[in-house]
Protein backbone atom coordinates (compact mmCIF):
# COMPACT_ATOMS: atom_id res chain seq x y z
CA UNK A 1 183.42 121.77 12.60
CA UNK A 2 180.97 123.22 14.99
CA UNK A 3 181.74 126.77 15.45
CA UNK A 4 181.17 127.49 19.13
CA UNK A 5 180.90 131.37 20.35
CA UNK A 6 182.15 132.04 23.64
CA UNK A 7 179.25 132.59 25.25
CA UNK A 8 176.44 130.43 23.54
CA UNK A 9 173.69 130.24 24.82
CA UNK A 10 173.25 126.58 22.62
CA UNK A 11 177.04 125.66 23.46
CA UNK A 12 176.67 125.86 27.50
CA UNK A 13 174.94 124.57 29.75
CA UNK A 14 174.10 124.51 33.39
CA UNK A 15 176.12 122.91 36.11
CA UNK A 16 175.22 120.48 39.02
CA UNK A 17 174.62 124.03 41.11
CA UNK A 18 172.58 125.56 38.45
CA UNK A 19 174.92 127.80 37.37
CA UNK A 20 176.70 128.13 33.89
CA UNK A 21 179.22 126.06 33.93
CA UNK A 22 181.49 122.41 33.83
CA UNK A 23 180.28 119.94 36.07
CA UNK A 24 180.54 120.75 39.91
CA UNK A 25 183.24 123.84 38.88
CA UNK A 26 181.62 127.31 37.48
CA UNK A 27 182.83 129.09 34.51
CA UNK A 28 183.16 132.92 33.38
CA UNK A 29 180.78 132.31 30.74
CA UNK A 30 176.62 133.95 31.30
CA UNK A 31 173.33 134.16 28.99
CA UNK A 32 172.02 136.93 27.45
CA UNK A 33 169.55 139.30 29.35
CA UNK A 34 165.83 137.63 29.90
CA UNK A 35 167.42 134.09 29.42
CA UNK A 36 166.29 131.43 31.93
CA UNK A 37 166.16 128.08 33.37
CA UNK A 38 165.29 125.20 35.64
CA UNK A 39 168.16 122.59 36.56
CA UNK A 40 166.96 119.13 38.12
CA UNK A 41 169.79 117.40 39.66
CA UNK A 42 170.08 113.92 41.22
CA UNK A 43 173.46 113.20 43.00
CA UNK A 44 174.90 111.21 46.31
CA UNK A 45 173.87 112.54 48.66
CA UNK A 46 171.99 115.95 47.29
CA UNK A 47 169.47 116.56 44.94
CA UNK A 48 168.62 119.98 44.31
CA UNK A 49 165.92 121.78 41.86
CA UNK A 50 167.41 124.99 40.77
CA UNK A 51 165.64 128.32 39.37
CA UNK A 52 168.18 130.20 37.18
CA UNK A 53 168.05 133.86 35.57
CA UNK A 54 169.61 136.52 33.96
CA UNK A 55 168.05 139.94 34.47
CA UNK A 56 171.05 141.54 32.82
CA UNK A 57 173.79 140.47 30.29
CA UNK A 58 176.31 140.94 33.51
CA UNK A 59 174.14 139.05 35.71
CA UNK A 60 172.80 135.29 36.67
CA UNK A 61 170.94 134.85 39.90
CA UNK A 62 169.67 131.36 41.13
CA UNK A 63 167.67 130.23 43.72
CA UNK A 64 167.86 126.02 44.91
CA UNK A 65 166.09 123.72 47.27
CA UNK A 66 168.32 121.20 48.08
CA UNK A 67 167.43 117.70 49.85
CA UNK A 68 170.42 115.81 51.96
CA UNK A 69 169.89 112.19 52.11
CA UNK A 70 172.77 111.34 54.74
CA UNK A 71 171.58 114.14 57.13
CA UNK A 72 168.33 114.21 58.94
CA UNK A 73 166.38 117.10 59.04
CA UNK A 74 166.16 117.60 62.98
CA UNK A 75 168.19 115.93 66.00
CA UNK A 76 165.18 114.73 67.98
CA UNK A 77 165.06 110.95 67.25
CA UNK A 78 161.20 110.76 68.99
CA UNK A 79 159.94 113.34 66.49
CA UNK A 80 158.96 111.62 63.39
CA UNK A 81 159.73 115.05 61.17
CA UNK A 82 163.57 114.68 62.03
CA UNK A 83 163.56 111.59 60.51
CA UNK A 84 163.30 113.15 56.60
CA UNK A 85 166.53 113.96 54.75
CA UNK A 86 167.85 117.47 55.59
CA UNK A 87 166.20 120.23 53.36
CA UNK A 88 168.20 123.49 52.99
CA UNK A 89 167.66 126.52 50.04
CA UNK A 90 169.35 129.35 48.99
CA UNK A 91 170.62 131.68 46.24
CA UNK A 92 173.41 131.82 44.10
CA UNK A 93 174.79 134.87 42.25
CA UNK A 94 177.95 135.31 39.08
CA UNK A 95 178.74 138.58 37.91
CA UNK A 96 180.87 139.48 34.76
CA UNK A 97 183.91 141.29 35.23
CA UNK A 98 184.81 141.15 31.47
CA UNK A 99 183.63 140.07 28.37
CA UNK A 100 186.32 137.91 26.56
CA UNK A 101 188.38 139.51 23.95
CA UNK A 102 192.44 139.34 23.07
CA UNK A 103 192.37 137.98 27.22
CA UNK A 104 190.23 135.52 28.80
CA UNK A 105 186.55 136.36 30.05
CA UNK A 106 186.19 136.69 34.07
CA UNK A 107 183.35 136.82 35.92
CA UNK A 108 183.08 136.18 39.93
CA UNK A 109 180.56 134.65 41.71
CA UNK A 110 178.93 133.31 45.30
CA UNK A 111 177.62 130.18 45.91
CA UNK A 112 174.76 129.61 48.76
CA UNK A 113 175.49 133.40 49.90
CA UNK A 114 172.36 133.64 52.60
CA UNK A 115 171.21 131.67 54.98
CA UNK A 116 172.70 128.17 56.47
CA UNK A 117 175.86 128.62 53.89
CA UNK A 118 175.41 124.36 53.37
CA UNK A 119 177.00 125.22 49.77
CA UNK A 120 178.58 128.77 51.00
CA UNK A 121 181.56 129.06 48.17
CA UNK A 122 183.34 131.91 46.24
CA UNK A 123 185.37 132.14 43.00
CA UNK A 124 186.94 133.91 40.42
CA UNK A 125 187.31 132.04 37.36
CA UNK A 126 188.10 132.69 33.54
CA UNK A 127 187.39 131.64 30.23
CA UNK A 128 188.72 130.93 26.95
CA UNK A 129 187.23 129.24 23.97
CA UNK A 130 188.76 128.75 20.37
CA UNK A 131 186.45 126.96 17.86
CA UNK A 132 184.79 123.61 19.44
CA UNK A 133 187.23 124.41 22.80
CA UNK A 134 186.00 126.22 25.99
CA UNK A 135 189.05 126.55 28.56
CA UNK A 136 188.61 127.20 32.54
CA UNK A 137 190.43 128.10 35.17
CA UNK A 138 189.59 129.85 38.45
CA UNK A 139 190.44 129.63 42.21
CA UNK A 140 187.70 128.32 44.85
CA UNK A 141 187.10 129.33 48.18
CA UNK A 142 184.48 127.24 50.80
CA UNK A 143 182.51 124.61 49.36
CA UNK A 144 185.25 124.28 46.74
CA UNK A 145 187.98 124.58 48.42
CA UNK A 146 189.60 120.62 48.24
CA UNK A 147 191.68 120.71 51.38
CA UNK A 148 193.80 118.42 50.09
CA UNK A 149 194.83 120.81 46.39
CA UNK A 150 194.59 124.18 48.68
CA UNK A 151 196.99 127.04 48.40
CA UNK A 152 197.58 129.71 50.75
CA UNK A 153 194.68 132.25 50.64
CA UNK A 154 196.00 135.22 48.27
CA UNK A 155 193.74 137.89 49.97
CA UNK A 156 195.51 137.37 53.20
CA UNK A 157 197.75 139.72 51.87
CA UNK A 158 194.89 142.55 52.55
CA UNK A 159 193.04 141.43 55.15
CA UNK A 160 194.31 138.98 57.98
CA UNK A 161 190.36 138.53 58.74
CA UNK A 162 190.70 136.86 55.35
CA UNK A 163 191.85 133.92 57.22
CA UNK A 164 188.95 133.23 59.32
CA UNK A 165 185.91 131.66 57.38
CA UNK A 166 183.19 130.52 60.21
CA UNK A 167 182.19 127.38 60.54
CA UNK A 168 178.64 127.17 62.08
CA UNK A 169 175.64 127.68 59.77
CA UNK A 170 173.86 131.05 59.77
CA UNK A 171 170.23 131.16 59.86
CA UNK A 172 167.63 131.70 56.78
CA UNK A 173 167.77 134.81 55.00
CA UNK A 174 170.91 136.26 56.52
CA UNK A 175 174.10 137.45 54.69
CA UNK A 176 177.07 136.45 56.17
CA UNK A 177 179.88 138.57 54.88
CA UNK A 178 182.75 137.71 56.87
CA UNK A 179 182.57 133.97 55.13
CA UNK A 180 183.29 135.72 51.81
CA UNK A 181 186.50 134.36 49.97
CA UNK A 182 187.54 133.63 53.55
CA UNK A 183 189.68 130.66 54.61
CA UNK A 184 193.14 129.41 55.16
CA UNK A 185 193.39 128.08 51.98
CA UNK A 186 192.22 128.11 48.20
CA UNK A 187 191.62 125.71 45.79
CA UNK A 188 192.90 126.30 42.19
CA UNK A 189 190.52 124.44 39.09
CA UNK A 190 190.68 123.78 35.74
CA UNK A 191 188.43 122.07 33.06
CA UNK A 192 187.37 121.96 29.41
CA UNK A 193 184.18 121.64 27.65
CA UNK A 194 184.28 120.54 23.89
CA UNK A 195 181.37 120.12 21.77
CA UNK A 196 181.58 117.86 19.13
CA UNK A 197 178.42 118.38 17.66
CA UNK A 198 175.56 120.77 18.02
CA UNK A 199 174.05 117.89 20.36
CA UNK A 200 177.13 116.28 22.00
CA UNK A 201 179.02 118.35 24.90
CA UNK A 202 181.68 117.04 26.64
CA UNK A 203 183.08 118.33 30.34
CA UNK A 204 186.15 117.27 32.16
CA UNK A 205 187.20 119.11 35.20
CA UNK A 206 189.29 119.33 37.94
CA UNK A 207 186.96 118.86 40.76
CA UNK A 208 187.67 120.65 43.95
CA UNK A 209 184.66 119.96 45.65
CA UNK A 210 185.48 119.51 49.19
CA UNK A 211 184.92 116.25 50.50
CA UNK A 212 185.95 118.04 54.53
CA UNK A 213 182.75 120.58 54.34
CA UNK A 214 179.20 120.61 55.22
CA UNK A 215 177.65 117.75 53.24
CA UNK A 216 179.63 114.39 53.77
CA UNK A 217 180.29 113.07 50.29
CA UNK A 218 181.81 109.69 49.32
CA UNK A 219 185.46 109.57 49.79
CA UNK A 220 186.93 110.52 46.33
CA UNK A 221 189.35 108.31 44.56
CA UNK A 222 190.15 110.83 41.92
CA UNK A 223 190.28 115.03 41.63
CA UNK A 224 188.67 115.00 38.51
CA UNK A 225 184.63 114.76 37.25
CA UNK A 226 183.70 113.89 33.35
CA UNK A 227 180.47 114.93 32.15
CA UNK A 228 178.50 114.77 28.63
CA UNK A 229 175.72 116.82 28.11
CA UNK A 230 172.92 115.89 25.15
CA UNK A 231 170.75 118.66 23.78
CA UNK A 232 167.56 116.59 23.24
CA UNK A 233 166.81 119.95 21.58
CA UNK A 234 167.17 123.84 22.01
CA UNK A 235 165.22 123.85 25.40
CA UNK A 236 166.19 120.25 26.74
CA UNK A 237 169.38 118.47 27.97
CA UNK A 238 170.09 115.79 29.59
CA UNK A 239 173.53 115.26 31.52
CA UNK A 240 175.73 112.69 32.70
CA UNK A 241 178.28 113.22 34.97
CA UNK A 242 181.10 110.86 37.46
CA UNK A 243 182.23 112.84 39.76
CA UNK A 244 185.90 112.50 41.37
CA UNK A 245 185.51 108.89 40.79
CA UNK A 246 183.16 107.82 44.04
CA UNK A 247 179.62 108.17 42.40
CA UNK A 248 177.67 108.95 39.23
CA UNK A 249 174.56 111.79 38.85
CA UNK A 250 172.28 112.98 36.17
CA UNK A 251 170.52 116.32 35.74
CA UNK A 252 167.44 117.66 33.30
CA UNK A 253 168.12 121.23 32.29
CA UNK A 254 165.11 123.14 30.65
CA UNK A 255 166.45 126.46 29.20
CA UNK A 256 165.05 129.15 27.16
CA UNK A 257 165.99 132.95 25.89
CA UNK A 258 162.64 134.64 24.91
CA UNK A 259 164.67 136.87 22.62
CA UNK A 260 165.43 133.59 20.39
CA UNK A 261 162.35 131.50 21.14
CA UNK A 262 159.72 134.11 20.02
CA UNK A 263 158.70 134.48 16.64
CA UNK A 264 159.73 137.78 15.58
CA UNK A 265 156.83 139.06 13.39
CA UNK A 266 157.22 142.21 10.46
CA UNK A 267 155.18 144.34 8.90
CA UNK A 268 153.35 143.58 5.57
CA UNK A 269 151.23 146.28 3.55
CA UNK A 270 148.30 144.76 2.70
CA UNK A 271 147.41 143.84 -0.65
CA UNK A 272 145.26 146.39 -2.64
């Protein structure tokens, strides 16, 4: 039996967003300070390079460039530039709210939180794990927020401006608050990872990507992604993922924590 700590830095891995996580869905689980990454994903229609850090044990920042193949990049059809897929970029943040103890961990976190808002998404999840058994659960807002699985936006309750999430894109570099954890609706989502070796890691989740948002994804014919991930070693994985049953993806994840990776060196009198 694989004993897997909660948050591993050899028993997690990066998600499709370049964030710690399932496959598509986040999770409340973060490296340790100076740990840091670079996530390579190829899906239908996006393919993204992401940049991933954590300055502090609380923290993980990330910063994408993202390629659209079913959008082109400009609307003028004489103009041979417009003709490339659409290229967008932005950063993505997750903060801990609480390490996990006799309750679950919870962190939140924004998705695409500057700029055009192509991936603009909130959430709140949590996070349990018991020996080779990581547990998730959160609730979505914006980019994965599945119409279809949506309940009534809680924070309604203390704001009605909750209720109004903008749809036009912002330009780069700009903060848009007033799309945070706004909406109608919210998306509840659930998934596992088990590990059953120090190689093999296995991801289902309840996927609430939505299909209804800014990128036009295949149609789904399920609400659920399966993933395995394969540490070629400490630094290298390679995943495999079908997502909500319409198309398959793959993503290289280089990872590395300086404070494990260096060779920690002591003292030795010299010999007389």
């Amino acid at each position: 039996i694989v004993s897997v700590s909660a948050d591993s830095f050899n028993f997690n891995s990066y998600n499709n967003h370049g964030v710690v996580g399932l496959i598509n869905m986040p999770t409340a689980r973060l490296y340790e300070e100076s740990a840091f990454g670079l996530t390579i994903y190829d899906g239908t229609p996006d393919q993204k390079i992401i940049l991933t850090s954590n300055p502090f044990n609380w923290m993980e920042a990330s910063f994408f460039y993202a390629s659209v193949q079913n959008r082109r990049y400009c609307t003028v059809s004489s103009d041979p530039v417009c003709k490339q897929d659409y290229k967008d970029k932005g950063f993505n943040l997750k903060l801990r709210l609480k390490e996990e103890g006799i309750f679950p961990a919870l962190a939140v976190g924004l998705n695409d939180f500057a700029g055009t808002g192509l991936y603009s998404s909130e959430y709140i999840v949590g996070s349990y794990g018991k020996n080779n058994l990581d547990i998730h659960f959160g609730l979505g807002w914006g980019a994965i927020n599945s119409l279809e699985h949506g309940i009534k936006n809680p924070l309604r309750y203390l704001d009605d401006r909750f209720l109004d999430r903008p749809k036009e894109f912002g330009q780069g570099g700009e903060f848009e608050s007033n799309r945070y954890f706004s909406g109608k609706e919210a998306s509840p989502f659930f998934g596992i990872a088990y590990s059953l070796n120090k190689n093999i890691l296995i991801k289902v989740e309840r996927d609430t990507t939505s299909e209804n948002f800014n990128i036009k994804y295949k149609n789904p014919s399920s609400e659920y992604s399966f993933g395995i991930d394969y540490a070629i070693s400490d630094n290298f994985t390679i995943g495999l993922s079908h997502e909500r049953g319409a198309y398959s993806s793959v993503k290289l994840i280089y990872k590395n924590n300086p404070k494990l990776s260096v060779k920690k060196y002591k003292y030795q009198k010299a010999a007389d």
